[in-house]
PDB file of N, CA and C in Angstrom:
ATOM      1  N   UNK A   1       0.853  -1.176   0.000  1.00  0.00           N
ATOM      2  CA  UNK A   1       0.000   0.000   0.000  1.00  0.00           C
ATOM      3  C   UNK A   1       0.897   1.237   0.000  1.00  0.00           C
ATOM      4  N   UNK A   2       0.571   2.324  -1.186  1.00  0.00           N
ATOM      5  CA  UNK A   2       1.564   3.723  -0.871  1.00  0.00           C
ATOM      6  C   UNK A   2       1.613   4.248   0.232  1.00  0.00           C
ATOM      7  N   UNK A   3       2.220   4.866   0.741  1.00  0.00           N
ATOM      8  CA  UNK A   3       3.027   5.650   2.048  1.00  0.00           C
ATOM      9  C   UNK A   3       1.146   6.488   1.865  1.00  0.00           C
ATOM     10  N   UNK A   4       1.343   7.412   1.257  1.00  0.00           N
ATOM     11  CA  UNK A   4      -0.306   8.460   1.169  1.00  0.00           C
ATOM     12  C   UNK A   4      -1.486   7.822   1.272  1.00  0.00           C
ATOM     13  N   UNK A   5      -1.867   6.459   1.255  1.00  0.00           N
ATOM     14  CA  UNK A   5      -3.021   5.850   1.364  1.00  0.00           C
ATOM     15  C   UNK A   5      -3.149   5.835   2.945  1.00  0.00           C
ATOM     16  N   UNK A   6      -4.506   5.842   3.765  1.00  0.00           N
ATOM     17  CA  UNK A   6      -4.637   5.673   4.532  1.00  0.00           C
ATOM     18  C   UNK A   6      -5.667   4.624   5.070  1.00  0.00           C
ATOM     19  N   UNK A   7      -5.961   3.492   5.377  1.00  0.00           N
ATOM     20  CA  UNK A   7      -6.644   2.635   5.375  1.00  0.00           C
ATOM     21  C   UNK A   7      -7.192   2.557   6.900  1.00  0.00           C
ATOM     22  N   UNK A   8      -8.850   2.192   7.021  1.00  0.00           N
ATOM     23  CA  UNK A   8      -9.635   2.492   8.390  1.00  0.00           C
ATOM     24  C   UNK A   8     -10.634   1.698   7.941  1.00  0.00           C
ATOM     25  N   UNK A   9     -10.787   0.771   9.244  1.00  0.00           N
ATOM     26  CA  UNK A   9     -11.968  -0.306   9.856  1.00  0.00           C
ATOM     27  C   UNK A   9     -12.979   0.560   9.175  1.00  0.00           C
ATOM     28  N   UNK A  10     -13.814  -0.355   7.885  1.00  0.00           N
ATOM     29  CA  UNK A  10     -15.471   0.617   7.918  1.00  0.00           C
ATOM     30  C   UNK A  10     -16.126   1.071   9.205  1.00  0.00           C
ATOM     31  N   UNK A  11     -15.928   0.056  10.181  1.00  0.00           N
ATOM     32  CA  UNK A  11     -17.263   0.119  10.697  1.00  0.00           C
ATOM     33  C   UNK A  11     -16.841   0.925  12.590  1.00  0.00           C
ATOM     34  N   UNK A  12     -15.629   1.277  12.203  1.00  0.00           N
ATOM     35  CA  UNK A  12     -14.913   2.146  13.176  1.00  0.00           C
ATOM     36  C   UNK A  12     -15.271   3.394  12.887  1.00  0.00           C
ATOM     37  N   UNK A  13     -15.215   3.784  11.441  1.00  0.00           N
ATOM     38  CA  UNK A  13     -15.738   5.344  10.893  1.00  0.00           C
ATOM     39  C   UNK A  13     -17.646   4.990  11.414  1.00  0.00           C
ATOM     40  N   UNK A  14     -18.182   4.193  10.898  1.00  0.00           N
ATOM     41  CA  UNK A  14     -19.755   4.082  10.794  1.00  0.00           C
ATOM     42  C   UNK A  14     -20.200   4.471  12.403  1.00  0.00           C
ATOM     43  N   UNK A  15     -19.126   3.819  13.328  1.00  0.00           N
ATOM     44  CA  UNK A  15     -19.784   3.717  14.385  1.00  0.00           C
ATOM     45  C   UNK A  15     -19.385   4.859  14.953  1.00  0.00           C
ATOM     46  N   UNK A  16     -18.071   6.153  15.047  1.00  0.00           N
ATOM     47  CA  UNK A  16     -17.488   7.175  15.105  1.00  0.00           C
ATOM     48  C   UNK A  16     -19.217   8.345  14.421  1.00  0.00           C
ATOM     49  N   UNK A  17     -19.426   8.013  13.406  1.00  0.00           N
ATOM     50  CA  UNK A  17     -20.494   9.171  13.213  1.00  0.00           C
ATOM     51  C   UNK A  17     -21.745   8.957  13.486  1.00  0.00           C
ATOM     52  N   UNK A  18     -22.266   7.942  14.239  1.00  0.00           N
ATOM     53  CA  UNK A  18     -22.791   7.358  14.981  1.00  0.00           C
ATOM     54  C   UNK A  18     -23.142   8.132  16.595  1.00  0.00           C
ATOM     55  N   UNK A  19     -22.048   8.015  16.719  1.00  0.00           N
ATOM     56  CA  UNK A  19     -21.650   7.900  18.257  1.00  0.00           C
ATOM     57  C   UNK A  19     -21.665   9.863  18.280  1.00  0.00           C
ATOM     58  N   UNK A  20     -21.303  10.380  17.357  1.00  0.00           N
ATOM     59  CA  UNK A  20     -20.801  12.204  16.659  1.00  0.00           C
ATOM     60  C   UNK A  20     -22.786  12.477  17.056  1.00  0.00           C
ATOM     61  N   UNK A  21     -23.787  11.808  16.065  1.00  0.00           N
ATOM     62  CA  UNK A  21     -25.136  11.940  15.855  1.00  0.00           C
ATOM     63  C   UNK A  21     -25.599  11.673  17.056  1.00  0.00           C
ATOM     64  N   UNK A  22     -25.341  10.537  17.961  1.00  0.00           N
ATOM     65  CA  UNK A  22     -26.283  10.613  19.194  1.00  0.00           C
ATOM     66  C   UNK A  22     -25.628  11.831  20.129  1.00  0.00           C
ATOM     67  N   UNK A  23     -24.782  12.271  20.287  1.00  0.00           N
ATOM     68  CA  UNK A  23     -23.929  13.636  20.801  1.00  0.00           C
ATOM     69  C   UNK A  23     -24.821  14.342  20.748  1.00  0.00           C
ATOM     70  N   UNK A  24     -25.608  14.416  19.298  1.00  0.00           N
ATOM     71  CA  UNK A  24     -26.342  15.524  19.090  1.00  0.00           C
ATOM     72  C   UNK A  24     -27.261  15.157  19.124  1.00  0.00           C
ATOM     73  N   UNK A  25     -28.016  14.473  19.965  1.00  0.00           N
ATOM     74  CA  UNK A  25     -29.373  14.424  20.260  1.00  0.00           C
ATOM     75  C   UNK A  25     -30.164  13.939  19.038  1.00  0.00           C
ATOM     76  N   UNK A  26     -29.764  13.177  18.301  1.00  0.00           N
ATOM     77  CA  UNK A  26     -30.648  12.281  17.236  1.00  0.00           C
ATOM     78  C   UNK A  26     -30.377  10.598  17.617  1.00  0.00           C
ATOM     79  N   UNK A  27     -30.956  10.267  16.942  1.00  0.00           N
ATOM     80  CA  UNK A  27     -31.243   9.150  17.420  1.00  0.00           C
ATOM     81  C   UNK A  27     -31.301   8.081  15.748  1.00  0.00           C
ATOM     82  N   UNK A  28     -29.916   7.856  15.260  1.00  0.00           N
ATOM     83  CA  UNK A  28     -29.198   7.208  13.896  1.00  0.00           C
ATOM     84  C   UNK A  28     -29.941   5.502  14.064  1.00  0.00           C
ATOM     85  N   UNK A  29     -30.673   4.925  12.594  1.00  0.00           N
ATOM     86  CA  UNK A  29     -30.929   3.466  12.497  1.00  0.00           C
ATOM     87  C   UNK A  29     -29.997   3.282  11.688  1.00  0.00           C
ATOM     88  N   UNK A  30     -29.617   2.771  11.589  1.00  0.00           N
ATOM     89  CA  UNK A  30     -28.812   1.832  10.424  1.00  0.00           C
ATOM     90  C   UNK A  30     -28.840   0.325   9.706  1.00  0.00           C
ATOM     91  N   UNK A  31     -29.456   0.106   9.140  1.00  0.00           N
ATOM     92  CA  UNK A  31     -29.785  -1.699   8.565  1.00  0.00           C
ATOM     93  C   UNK A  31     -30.502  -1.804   9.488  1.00  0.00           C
ATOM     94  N   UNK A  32     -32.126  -1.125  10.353  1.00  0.00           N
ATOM     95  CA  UNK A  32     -32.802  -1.979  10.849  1.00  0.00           C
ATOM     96  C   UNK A  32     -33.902  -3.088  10.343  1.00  0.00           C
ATOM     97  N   UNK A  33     -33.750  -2.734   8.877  1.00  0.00           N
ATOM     98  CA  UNK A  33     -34.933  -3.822   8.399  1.00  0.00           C
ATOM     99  C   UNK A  33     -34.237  -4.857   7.644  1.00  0.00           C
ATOM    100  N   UNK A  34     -33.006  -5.101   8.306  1.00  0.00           N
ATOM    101  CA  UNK A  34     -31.898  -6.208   7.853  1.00  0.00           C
ATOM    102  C   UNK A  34     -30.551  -6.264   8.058  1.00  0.00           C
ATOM    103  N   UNK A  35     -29.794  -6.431   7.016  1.00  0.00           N
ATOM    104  CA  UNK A  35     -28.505  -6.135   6.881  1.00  0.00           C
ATOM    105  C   UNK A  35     -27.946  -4.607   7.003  1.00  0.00           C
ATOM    106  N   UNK A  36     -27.257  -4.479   7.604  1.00  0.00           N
ATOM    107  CA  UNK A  36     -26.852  -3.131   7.492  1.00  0.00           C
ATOM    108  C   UNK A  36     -25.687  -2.606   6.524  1.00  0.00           C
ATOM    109  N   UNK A  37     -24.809  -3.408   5.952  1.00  0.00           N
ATOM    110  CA  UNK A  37     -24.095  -3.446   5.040  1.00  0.00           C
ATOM    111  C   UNK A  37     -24.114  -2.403   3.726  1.00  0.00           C
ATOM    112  N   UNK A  38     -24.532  -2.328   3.441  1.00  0.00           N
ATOM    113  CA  UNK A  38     -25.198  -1.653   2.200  1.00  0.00           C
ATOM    114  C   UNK A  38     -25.319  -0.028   2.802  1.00  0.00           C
ATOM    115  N   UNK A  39     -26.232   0.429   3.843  1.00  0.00           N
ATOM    116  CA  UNK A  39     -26.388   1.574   4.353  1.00  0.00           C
ATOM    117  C   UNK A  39     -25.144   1.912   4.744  1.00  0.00           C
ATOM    118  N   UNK A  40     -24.491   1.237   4.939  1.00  0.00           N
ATOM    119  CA  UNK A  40     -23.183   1.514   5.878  1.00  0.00           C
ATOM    120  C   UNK A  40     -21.971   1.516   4.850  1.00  0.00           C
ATOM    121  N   UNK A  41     -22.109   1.075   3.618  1.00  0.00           N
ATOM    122  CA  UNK A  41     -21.186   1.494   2.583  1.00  0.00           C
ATOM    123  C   UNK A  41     -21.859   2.614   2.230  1.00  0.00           C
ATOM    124  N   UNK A  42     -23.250   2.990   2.022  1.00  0.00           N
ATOM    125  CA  UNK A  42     -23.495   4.024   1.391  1.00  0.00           C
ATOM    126  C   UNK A  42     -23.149   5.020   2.206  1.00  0.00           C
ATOM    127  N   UNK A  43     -23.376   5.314   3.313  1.00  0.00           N
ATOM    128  CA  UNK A  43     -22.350   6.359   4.298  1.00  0.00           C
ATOM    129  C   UNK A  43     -21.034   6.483   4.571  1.00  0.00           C
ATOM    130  N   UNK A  44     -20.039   5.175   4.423  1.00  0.00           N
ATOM    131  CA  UNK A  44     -19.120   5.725   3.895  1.00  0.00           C
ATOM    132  C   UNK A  44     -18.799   6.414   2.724  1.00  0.00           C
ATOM    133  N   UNK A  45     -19.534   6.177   1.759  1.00  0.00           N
ATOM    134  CA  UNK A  45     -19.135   7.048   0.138  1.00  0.00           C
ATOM    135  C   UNK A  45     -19.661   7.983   0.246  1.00  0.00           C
ATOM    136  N   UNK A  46     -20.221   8.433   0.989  1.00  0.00           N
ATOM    137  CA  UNK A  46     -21.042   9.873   0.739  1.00  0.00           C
ATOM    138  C   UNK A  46     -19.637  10.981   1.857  1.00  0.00           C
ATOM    139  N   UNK A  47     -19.043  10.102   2.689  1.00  0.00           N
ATOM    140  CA  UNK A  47     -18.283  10.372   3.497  1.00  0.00           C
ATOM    141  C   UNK A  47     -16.683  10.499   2.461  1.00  0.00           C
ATOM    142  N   UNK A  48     -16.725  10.074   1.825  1.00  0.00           N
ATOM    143  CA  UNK A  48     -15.608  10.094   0.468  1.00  0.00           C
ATOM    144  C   UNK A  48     -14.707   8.792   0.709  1.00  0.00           C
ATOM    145  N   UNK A  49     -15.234   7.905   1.797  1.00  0.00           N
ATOM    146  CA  UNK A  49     -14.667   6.664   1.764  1.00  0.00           C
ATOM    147  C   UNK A  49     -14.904   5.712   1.021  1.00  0.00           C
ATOM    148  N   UNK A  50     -14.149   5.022   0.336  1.00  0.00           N
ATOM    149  CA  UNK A  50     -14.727   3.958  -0.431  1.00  0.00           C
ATOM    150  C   UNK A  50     -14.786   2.444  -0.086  1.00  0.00           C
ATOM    151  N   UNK A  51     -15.737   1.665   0.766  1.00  0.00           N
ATOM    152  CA  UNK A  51     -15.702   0.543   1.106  1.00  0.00           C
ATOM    153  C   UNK A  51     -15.027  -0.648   0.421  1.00  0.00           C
ATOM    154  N   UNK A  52     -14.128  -1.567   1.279  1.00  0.00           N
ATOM    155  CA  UNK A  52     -13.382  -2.512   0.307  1.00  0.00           C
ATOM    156  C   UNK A  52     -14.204  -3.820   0.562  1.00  0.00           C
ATOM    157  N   UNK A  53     -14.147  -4.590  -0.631  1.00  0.00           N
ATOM    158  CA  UNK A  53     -15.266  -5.496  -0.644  1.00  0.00           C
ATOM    159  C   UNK A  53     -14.804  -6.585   0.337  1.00  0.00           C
ATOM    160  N   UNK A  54     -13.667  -6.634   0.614  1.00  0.00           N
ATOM    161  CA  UNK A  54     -12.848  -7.494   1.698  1.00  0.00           C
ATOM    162  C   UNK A  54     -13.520  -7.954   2.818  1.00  0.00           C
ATOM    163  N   UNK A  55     -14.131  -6.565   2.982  1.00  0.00           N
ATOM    164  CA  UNK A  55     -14.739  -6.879   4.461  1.00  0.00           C
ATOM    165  C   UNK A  55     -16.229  -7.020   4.060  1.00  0.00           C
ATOM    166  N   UNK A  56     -16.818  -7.693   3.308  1.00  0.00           N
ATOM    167  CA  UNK A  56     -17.983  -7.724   2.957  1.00  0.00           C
ATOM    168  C   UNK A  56     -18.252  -9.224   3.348  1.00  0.00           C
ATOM    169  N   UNK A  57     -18.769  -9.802   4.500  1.00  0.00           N
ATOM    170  CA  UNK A  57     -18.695 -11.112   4.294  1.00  0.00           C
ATOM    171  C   UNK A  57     -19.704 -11.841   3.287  1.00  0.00           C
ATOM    172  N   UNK A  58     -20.812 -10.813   2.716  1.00  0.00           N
ATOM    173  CA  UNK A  58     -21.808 -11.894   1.599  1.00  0.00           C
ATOM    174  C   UNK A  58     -20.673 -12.017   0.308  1.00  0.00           C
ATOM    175  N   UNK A  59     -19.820 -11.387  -0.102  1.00  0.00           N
ATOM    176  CA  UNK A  59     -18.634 -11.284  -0.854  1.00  0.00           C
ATOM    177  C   UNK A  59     -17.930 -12.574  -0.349  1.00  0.00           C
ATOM    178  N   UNK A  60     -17.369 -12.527   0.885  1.00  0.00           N
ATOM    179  CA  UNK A  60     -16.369 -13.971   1.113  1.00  0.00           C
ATOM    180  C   UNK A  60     -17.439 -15.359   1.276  1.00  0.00           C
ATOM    181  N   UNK A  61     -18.637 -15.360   1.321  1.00  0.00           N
ATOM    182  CA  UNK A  61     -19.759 -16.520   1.239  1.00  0.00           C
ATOM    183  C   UNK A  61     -19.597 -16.805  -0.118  1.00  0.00           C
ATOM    184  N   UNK A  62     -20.051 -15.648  -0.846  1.00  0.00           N
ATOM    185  CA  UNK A  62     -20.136 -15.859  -2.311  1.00  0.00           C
ATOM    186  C   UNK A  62     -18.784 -16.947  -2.986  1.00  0.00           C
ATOM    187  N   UNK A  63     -17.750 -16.334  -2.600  1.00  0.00           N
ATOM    188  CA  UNK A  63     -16.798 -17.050  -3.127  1.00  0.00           C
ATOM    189  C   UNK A  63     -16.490 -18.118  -2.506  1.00  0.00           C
ATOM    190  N   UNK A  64     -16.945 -18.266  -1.460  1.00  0.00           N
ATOM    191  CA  UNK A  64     -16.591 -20.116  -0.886  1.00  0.00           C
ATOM    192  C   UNK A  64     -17.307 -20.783  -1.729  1.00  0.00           C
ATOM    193  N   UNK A  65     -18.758 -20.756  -1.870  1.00  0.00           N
ATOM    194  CA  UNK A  65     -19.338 -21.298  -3.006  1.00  0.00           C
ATOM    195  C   UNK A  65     -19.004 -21.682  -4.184  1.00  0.00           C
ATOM    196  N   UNK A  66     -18.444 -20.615  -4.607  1.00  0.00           N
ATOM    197  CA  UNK A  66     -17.917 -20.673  -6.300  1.00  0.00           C
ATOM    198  C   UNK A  66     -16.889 -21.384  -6.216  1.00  0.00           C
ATOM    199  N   UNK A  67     -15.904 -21.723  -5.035  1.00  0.00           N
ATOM    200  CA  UNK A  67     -14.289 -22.597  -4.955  1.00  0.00           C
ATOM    201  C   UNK A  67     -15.114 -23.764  -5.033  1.00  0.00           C
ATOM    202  N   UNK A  68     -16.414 -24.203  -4.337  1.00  0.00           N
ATOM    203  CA  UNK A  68     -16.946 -25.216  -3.666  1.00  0.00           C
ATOM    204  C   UNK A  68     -17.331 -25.636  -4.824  1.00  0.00           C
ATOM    205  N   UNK A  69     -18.521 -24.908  -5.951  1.00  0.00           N
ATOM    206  CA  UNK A  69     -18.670 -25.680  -7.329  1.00  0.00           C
ATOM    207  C   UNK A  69     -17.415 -26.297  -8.246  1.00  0.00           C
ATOM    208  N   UNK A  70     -16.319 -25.455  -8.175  1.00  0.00           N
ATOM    209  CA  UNK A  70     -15.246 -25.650  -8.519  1.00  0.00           C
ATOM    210  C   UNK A  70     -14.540 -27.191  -8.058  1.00  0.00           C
ATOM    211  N   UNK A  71     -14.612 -26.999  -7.195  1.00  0.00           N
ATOM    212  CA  UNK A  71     -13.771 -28.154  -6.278  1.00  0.00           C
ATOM    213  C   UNK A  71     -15.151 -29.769  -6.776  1.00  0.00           C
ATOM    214  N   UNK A  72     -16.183 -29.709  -6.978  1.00  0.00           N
ATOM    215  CA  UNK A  72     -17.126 -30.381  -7.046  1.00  0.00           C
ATOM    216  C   UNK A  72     -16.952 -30.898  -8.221  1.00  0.00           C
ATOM    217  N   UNK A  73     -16.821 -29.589  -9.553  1.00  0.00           N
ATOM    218  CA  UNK A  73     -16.763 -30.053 -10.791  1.00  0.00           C
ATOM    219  C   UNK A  73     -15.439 -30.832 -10.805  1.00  0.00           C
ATOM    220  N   UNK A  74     -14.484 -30.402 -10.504  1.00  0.00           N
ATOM    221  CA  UNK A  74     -13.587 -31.404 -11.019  1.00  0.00           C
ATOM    222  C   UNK A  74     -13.181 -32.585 -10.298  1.00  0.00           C
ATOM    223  N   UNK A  75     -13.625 -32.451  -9.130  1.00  0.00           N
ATOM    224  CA  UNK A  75     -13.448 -34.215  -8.222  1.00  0.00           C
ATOM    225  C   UNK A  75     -14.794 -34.817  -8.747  1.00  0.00           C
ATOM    226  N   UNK A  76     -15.659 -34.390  -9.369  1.00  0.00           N
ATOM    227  CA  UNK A  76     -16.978 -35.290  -9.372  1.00  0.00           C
ATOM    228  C   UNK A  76     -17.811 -35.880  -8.148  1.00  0.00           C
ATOM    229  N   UNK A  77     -17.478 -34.536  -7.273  1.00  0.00           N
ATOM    230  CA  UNK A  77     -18.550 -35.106  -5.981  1.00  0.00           C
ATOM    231  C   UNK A  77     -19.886 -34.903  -6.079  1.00  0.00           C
TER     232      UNK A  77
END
């Protein structure tokens, strides 16, 4: 990673403006009618952060799967 990049826990920033909003007397939902994932990338980008899919675990599910068809097709399990 370049020296100028600076890299930060999503959900250290999410929960930082969070924590900034109840300060101020509001009262922040985030993913209550599910996953919160999604809301919580979309507040980082609006924040000029750009979420890395790394930490996305439906992203690392997804791809166990796809090793798993993989691994299936060619042993013939």
């Amino acid at each position: 990673m370049p020296d100028d990049v600076e890299s930060y826990n999503p959900w250290t920033v999410v929960h930082l403006v969070f924590h900034h909003l109840v300060d101020k007397g509001l009262h922040p939902v985030l993913g209550s009618t599910g996953d919160p994932g999604a809301p919580a990338a979309a507040l980082l980008r609006a924040l000029g952060i750009e979420p890395s899919p790394e930490g996305d675990k439906r992203v690392m599910a997804a791809v166990h799967e796809h090793l798993a068809e993989i691994r299936a097709a060619v042993f013939e399990e």
